[in-house]
Protein backbone atom coordinates (compact mmCIF):
# COMPACT_ATOMS: atom_id res chain seq x y z
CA UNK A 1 0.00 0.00 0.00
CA UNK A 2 2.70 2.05 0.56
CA UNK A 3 4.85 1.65 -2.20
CA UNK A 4 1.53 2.33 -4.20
CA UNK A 5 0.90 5.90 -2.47
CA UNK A 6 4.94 6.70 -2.93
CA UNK A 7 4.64 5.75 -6.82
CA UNK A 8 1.33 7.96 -6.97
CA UNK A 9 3.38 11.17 -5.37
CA UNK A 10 6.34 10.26 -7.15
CA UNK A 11 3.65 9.97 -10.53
CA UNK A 12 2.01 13.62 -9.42
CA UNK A 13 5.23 15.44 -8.60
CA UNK A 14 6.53 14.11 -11.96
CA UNK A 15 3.94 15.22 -13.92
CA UNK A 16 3.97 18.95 -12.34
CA UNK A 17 7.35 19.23 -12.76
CA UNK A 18 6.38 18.25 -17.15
CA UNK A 19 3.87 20.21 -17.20
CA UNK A 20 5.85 23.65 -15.96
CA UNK A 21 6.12 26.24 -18.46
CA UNK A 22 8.51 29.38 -18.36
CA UNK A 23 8.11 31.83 -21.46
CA UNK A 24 10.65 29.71 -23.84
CA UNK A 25 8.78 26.74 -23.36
CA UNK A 26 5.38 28.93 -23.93
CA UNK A 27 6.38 30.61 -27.03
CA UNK A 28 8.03 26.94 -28.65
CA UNK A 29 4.24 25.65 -27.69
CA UNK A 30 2.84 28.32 -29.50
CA UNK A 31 4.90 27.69 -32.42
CA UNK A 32 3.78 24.32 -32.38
CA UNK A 33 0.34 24.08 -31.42
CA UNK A 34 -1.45 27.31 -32.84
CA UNK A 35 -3.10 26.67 -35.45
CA UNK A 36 -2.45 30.17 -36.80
CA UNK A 37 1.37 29.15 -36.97
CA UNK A 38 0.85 26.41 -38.84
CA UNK A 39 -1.28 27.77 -41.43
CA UNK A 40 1.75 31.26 -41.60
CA UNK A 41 4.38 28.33 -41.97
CA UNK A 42 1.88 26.54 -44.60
CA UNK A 43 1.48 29.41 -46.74
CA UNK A 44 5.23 29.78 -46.61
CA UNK A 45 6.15 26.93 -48.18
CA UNK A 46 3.73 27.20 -50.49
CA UNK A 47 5.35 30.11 -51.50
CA UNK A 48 8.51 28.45 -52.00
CA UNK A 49 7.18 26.01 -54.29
CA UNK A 50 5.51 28.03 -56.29
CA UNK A 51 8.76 29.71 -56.82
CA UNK A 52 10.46 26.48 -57.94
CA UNK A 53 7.16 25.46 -60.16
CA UNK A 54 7.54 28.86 -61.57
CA UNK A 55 10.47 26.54 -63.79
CA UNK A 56 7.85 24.08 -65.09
CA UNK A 57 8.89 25.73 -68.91
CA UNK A 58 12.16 24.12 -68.24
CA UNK A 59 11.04 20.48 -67.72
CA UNK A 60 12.13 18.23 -70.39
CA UNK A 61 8.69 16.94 -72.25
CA UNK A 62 8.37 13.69 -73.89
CA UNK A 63 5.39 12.86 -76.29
CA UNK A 64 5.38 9.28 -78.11
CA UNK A 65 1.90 8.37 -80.30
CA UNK A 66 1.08 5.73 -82.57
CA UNK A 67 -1.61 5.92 -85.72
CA UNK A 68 -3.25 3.66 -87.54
CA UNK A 69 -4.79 5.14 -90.59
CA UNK A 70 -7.45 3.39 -93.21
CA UNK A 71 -8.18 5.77 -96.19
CA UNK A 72 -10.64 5.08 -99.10
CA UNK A 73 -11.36 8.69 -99.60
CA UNK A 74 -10.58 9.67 -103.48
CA UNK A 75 -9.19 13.03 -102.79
CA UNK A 76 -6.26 11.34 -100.66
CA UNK A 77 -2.30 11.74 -101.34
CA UNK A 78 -2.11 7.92 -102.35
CA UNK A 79 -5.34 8.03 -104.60
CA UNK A 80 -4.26 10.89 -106.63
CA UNK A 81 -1.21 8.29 -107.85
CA UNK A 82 -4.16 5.72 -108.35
CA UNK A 83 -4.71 3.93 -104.89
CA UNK A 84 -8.26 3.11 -104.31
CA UNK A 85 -6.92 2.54 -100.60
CA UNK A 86 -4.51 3.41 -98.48
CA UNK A 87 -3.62 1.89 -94.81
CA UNK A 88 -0.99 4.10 -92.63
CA UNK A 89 0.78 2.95 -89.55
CA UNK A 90 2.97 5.44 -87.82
CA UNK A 91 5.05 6.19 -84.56
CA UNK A 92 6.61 8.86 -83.15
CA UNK A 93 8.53 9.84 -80.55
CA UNK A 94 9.51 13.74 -79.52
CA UNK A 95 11.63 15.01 -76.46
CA UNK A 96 12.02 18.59 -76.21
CA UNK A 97 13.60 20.69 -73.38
CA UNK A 98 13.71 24.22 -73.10
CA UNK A 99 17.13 25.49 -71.30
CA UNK A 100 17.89 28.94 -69.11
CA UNK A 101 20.00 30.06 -71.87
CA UNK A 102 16.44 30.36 -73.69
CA UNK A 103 17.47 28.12 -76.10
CA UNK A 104 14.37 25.27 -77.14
CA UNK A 105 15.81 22.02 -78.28
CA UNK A 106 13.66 19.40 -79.47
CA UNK A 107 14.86 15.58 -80.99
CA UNK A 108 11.95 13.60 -82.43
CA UNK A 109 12.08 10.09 -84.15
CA UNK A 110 9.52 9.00 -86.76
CA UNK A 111 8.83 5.40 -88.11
CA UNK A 112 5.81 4.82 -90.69
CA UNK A 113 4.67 2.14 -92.90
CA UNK A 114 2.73 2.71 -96.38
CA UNK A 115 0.31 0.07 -97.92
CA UNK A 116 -1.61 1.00 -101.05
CA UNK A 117 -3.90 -0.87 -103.59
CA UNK A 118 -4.47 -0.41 -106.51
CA UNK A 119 -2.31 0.39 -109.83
CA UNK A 120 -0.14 2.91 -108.74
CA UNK A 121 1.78 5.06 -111.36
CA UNK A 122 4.72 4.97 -109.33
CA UNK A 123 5.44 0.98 -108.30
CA UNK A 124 7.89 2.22 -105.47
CA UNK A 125 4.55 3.70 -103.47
CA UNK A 126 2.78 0.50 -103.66
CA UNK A 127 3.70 -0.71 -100.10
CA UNK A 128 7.06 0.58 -98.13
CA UNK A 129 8.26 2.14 -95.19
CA UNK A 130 10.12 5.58 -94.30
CA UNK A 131 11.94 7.05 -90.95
CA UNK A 132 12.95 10.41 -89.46
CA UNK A 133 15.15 11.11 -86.73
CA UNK A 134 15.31 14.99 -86.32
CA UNK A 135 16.83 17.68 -84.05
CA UNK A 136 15.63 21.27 -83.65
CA UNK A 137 16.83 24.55 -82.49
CA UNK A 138 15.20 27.89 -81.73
CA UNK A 139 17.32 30.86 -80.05
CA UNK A 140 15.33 33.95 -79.00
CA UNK A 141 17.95 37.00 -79.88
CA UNK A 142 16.09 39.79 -77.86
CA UNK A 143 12.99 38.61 -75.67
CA UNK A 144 14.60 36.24 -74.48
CA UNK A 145 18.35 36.74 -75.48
CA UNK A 146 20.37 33.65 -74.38
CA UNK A 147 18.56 33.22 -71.34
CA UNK A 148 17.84 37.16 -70.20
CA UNK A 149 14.20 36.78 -69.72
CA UNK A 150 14.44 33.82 -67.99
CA UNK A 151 17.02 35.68 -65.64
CA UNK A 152 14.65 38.47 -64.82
CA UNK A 153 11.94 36.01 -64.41
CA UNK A 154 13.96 34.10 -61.69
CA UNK A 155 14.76 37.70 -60.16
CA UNK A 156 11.20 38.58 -60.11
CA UNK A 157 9.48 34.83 -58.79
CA UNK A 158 13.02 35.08 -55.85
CA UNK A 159 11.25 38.49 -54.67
CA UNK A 160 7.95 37.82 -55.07
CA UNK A 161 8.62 34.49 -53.11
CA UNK A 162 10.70 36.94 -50.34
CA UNK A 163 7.84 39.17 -49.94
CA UNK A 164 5.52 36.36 -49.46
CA UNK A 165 7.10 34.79 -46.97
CA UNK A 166 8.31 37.79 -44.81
CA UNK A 167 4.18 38.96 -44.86
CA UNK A 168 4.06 35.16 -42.92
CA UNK A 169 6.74 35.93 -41.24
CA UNK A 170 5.33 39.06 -39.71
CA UNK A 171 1.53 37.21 -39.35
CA UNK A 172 4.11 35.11 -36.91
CA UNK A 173 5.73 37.63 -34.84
CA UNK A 174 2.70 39.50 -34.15
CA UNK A 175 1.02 36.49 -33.25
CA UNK A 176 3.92 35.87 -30.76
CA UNK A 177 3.62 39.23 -29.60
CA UNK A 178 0.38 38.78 -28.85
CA UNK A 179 0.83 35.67 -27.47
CA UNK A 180 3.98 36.94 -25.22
CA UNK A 181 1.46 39.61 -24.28
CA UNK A 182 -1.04 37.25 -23.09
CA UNK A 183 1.87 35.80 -20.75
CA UNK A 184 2.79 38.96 -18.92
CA UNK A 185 -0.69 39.27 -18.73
CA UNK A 186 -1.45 36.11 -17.11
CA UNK A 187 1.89 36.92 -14.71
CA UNK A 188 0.75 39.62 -13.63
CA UNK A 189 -2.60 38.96 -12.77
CA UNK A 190 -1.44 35.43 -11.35
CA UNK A 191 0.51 38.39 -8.91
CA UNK A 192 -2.38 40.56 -8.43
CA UNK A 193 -4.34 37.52 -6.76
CA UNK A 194 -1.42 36.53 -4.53
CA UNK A 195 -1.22 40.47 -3.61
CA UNK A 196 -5.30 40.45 -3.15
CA UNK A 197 -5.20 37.70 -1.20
CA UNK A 198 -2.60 39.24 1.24
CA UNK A 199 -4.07 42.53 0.99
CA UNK A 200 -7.33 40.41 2.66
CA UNK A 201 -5.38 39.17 5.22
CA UNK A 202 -3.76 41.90 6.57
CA UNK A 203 -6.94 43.79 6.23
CA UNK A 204 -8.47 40.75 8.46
CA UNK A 205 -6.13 40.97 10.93
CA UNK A 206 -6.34 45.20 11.20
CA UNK A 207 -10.34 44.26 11.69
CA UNK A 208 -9.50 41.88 14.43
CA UNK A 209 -6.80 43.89 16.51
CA UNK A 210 -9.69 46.92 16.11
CA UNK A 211 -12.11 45.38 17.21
CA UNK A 212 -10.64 43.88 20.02
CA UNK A 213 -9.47 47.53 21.24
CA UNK A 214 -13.28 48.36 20.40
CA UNK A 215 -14.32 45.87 22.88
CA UNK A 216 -11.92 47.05 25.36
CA UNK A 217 -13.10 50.53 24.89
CA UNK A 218 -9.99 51.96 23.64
CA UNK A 219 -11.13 52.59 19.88
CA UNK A 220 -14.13 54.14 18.53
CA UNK A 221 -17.02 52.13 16.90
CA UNK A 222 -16.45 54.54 13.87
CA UNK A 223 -12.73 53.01 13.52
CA UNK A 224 -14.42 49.35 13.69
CA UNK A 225 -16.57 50.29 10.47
CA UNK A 226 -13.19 51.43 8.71
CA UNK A 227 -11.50 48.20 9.42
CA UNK A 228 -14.62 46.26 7.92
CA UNK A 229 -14.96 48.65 5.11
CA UNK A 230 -11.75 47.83 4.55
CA UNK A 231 -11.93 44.13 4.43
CA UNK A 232 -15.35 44.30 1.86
CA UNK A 233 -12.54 46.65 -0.36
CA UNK A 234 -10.56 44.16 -0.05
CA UNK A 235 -12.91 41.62 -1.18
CA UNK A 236 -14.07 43.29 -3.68
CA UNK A 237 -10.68 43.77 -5.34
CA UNK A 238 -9.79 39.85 -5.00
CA UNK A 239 -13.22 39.14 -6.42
CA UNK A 240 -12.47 41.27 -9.92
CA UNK A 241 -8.52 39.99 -9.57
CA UNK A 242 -9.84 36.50 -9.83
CA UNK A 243 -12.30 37.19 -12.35
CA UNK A 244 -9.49 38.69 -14.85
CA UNK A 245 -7.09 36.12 -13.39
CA UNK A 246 -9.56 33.69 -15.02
CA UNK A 247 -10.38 35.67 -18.25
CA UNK A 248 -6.40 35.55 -18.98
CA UNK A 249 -6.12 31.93 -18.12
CA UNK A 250 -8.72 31.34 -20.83
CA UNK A 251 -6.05 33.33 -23.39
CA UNK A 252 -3.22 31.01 -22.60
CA UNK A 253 -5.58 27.81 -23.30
CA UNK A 254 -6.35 29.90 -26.98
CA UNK A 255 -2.95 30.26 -27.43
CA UNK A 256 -1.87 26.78 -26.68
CA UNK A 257 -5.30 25.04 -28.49
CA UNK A 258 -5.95 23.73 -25.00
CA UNK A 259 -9.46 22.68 -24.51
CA UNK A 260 -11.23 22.45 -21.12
CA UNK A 261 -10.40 18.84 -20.82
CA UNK A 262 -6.67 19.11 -21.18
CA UNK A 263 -4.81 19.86 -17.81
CA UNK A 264 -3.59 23.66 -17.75
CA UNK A 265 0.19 23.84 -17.53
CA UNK A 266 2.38 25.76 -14.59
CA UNK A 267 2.89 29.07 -16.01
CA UNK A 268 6.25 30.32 -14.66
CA UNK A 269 7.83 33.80 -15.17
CA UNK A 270 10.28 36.03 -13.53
CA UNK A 271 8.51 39.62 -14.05
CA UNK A 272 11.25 41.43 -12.35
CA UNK A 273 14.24 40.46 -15.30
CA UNK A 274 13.98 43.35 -17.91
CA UNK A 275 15.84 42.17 -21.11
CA UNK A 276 16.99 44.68 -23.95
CA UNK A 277 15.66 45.83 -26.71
CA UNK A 278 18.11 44.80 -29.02
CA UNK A 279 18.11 41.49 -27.62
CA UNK A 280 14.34 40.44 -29.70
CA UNK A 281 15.38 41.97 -32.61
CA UNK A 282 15.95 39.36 -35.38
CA UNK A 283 19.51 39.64 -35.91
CA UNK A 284 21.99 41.19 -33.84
CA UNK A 285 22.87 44.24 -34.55
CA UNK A 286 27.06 45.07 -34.42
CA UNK A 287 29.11 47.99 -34.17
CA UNK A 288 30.09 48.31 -37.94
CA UNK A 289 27.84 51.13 -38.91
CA UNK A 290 26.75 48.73 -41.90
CA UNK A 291 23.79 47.92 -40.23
CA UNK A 292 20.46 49.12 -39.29
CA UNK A 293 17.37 48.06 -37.38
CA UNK A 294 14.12 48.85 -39.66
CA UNK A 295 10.41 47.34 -38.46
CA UNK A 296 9.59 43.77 -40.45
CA UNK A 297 6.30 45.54 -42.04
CA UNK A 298 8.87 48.33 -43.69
CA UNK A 299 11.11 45.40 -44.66
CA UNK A 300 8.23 43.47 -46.11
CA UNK A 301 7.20 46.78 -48.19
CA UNK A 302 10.58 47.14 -49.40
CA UNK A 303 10.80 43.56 -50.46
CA UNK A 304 6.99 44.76 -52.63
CA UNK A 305 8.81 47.22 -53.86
CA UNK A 306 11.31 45.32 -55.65
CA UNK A 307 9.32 42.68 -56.94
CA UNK A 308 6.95 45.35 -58.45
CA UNK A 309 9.83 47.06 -60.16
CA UNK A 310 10.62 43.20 -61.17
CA UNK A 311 7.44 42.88 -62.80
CA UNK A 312 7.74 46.13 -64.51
CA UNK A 313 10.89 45.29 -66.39
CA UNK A 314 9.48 41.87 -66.95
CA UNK A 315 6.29 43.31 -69.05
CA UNK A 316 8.64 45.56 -70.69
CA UNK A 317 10.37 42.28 -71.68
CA UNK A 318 7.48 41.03 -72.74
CA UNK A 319 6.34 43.61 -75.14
CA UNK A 320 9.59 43.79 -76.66
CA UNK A 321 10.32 42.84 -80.50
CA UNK A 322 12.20 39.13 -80.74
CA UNK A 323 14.36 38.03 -83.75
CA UNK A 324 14.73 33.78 -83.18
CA UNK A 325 17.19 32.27 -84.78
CA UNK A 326 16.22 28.47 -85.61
CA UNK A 327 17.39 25.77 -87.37
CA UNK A 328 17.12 21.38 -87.80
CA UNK A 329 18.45 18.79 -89.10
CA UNK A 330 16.49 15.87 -90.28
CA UNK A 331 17.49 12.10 -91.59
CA UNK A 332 15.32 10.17 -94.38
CA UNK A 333 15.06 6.80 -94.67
CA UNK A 334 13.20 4.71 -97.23
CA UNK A 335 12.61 1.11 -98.73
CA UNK A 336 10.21 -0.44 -100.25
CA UNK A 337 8.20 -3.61 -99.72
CA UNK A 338 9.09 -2.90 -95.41
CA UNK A 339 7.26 -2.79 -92.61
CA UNK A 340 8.16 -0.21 -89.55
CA UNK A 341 10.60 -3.22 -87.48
CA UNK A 342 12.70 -2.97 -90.77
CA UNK A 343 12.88 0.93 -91.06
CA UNK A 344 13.63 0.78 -87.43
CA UNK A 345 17.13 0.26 -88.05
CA UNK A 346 18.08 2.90 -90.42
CA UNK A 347 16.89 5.78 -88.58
CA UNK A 348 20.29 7.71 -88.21
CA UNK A 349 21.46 7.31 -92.19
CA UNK A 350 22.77 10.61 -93.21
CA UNK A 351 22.79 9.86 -97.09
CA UNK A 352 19.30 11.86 -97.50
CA UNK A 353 19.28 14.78 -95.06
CA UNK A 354 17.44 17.68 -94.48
CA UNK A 355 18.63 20.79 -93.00
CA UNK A 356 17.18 24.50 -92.45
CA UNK A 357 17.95 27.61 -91.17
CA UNK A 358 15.78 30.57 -90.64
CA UNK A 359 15.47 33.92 -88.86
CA UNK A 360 12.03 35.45 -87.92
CA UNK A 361 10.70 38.54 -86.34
CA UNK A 362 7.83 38.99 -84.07
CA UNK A 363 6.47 42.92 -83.85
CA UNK A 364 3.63 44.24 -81.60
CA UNK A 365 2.59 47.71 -82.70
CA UNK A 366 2.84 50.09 -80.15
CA UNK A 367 -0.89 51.06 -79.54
CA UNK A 368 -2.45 52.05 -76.22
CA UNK A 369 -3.15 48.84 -74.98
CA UNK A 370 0.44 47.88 -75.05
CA UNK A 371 1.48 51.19 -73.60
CA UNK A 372 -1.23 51.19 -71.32
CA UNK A 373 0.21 47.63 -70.39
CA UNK A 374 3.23 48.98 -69.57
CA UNK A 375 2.50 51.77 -67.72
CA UNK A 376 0.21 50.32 -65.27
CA UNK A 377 3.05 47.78 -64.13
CA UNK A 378 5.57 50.95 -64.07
CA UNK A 379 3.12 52.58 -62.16
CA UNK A 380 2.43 49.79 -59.21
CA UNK A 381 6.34 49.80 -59.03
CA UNK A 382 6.52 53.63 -58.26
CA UNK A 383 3.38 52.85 -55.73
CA UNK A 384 5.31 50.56 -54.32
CA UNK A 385 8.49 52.29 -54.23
CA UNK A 386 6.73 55.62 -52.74
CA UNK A 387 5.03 53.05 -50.05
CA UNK A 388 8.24 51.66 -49.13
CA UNK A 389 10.00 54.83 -48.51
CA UNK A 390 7.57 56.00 -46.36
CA UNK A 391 7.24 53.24 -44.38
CA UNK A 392 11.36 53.45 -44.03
CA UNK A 393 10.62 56.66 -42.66
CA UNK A 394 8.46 55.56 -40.01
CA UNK A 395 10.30 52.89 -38.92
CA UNK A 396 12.99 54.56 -38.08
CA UNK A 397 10.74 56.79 -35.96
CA UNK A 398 8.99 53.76 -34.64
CA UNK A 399 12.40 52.33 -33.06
CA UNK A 400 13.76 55.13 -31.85
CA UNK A 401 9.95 55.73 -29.91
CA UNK A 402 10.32 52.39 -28.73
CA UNK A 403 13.77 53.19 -27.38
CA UNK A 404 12.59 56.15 -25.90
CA UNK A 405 8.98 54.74 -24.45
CA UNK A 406 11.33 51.93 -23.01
CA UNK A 407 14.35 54.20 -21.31
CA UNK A 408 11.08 55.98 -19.87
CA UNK A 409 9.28 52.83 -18.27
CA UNK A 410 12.28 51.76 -16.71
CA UNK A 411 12.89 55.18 -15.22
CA UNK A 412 8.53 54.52 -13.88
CA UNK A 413 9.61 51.09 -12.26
CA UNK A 414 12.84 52.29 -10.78
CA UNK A 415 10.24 55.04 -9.19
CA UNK A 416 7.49 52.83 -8.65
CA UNK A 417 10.20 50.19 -7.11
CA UNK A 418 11.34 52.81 -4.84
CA UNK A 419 7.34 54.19 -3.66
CA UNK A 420 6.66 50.34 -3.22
CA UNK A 421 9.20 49.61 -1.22
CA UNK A 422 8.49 52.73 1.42
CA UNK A 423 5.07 52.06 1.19
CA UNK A 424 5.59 48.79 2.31
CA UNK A 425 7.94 49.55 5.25
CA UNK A 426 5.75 52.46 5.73
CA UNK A 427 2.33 50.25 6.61
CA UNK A 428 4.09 47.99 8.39
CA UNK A 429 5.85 50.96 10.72
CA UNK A 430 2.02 52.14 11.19
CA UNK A 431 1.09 48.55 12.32
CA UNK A 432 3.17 48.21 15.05
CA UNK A 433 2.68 51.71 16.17
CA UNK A 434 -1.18 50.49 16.12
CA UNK A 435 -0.63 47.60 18.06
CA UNK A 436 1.20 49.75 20.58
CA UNK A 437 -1.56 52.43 20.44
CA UNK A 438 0.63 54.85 19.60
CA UNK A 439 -1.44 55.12 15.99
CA UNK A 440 -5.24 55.48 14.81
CA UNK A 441 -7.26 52.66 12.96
CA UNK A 442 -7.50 55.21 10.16
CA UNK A 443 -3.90 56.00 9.54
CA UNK A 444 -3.44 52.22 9.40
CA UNK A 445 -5.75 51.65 6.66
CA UNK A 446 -4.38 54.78 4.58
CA UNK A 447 -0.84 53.24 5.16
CA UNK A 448 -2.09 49.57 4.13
CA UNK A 449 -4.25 51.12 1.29
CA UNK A 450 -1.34 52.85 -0.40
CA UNK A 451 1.08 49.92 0.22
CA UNK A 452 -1.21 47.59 -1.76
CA UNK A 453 -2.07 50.42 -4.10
CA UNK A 454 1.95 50.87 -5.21
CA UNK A 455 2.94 47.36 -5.14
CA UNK A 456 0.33 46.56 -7.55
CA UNK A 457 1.12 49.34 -9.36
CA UNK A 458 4.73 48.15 -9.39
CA UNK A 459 3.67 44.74 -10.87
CA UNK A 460 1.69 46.22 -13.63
CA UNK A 461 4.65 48.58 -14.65
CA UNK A 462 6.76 45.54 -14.81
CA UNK A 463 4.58 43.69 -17.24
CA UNK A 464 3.64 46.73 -19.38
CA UNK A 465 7.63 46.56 -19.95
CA UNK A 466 8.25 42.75 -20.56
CA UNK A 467 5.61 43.51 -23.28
CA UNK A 468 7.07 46.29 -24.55
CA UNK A 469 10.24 44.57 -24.69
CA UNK A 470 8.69 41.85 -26.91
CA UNK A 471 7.78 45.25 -29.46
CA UNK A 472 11.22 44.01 -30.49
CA UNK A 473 10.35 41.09 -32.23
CA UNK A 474 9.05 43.61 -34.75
CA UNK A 475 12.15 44.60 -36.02
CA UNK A 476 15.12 43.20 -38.26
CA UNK A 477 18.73 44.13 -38.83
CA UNK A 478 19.37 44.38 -42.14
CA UNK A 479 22.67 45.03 -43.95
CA UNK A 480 23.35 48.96 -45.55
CA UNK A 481 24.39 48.88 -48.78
């Protein structure tokens, strides 16, 4: 029985001890239990494929058919030689690849047998067989000139994909804000009940030691009802402490996707350790002078910016006039009286080639639509740019605020330390004068009133600046070039 009762403690103690939670472990929940999160890191690698599928033009194709063909019709190729029918069998097989350098390639094999009837004038076309084995070239010289367009278009999908992914990115950090937010929150209220609570009892205890001088007839009835006024403050306070205590207890489980059934975890936090502000900013920055801290939102504007001005040039691009060189090569084989098993085999005989060369030019007059085309995606890009710029602007107003604000609250808690602390020794001084009688009831409750009054106070500073210090997760260091 007793080994049974030490495994259960040992069981219990274990499981507290798993199920504590200091902010690290909070935030890593977060990360991988809000279903926010998952659908911000979702969405970001979607992005990412779509910026490798944006290649799909470069994927080698392959085509093969076969055809069987069975022609009576009198206007046919065979019947104007004097077939009265014609049966066609025929295979091909085509794989074509389009390379960075823009350049299309494309090598195709070809295998078909012939079988008329009839009196042909030409004996040769009564039955036989013929093969091709080609290769194909096309070289843009301007749209696409050895590969330029599909450079830009790799610049343009790379910043596109960038911007994407840092608009998840910030989705995430606010979210953790937010979240981090919700911590302090529940820290500080988790505080304000245990300072209710003792705010009750020493409130109880004033009631007791003045109502015992009451009954001795060495206070007034009138300090009795300020002691019990007191304690229903007092009351009162804990009640609406418990009630928020509750209401932020209910954030956490949001946070964490806990439902009502799941155990809540031990939610551990030092309130008192300030951290800098440099210290959440995503990179650190060092003392090169290369480097600057600008907010993620300007960062993710400036990223819009460049992929606009991408897609600008890129519809240039794609209005422009294009020159392709092309050119192919081609074998011809031929026998009579064969099927396609015996043509097979003399694919790749040079003694009949063909070869061509040409150069053509592709022109789009320039009407309004196609300037109108143009403009519009010049004009997003100088949107965008104008955006960016001023959101550079207010970033850098935005951290230097947040410096300031900061350097400010620390100066209120370093004052609000100091108040708490002499309100505290303060109250207690008046208590012991009280129980010595050297005090009134009412100077005890003003000194026990303001001693609760700064010390929450002093809490609520504390977590208004651990919040204010997770502001930082807002920003990014990012090179100067």
């Amino acid at each position: 029985m007793k080994n049974n009762a030490l495994v259960g403690l040992f069981c219990l103690a274990f499981g507290s001890q798993a199920l504590a939670m200091d902010l690290q472990e909070y935030l890593k929940s977060v990360l991988e239990k809000n279903k926010n999160v998952q659908s911000y890191e979702a969405s970001q690698a979607a992005a990412e494929e779509r910026r490798i599928a944006g290649d799909i033009e470069l994927v080698p194709m392959l085509s093969a058919g076969v055809n069987y063909m069975d022609d009576t019709s009198p206007l046919g190729q065979f019947a104007q030689l004097g077939a009265s029918k014609t049966i066609a069998t025929d295979a091909k097989v085509v794989l074509s690849k389009k390379f960075s350098s823009g350049t299309d390639v494309a090598l195709s094999g070809t295998a078909a047998e012939i079988q008329n009837e009839g009196n042909l004038f030409v004996p040769a076309f009564q039955n036989f067989a013929y093969g091709t084995l080609g290769l194909s070239l096309s070289q843009s010289l301007w749209k696409d000139a050895f590969g330029s367009g599909t450079r830009l278009r790799w610049q343009r999908q790379d910043a596109v994909t960038q911007a994407e992914v840092g608009r998840y990115d910030l989705q995430k950090k606010l979210l953790l804000v937010e979240a981090e937010a919700a911590y302090w929150d529940y820290i500080y209220l988790q505080e304000n009940v245990k300072i209710g609570r003792a705010s009750l009892e020493r409130a109880k205890r004033i009631e007791g030691w003045t109502r015992r001088r009451t009954n001795d007839g060495i206070s007034d009835r009138a300090d009795l009802y300020s002691a019990q006024a007191l304690v229903a403050a007092r009351q009162l306070q804990l009640v609406s402490a418990e009630d928020e205590f509750a209401a932020a207890k209910r954030k956490i489980r949001d946070y964490l996707e806990l439902s009502d059934a799941d155990s809540f975890p031990e939610i551990t936090g030092d309130i008192s350790k300030p951290r800098t502000l440099t210290s959440m900013v995503d990179g650190k920055p060092d003392q090169s002078g290369r480097q600057r801290v600008m907010a993620l939102e300007a960062y993710m504007m400036a990223l819009n910016a460049r992929a606009s001005a991408l897609v600008a040039k890129e519809t240039d691009n794609a209005y422009r006039p294009d020159f392709v060189l092309s050119g192919a090569y081609n074998t011809n084989s031929f026998e009579t009286e064969a099927r396609i098993p015996d043509i097979s085999g003399h694919l790749a005989d040079t003694d009949r080639p063909t070869w061509k060369v040409g150069l053509n030019m592709v022109y789009m007059f320039d009407t309004s639509v196609k300037n109108s085309a143009r403009g519009a995606a010049r004009k997003d890009a100088l949107a965008a740019q104008l955006m960016s710029e001023k959101k550079n602007l207010e970033s850098e107003t935005q951290w230097i605020e947040l410096n300031r604000r900061y350097s400010e609250m620390s100066k209120r808690v370093e004052n609000a330390s100091e108040m708490s602390r002499l309100q505290s020794a303060a109250a207690k001084a008046q208590t012991d004068l009280f129980n010595k009688g050297r005090s009134i009831t009412a100077t005890v409750i003003n000194a026990e009133e303001d001693s609760g009054a700064a010390e929450l106070n002093l809490t609520k500073l504390k977590s208004e600046q651990r919040k204010m210090e997770a502001q930082g997760r807002l920003f990014v260091v990012i090179e100067e070039k």
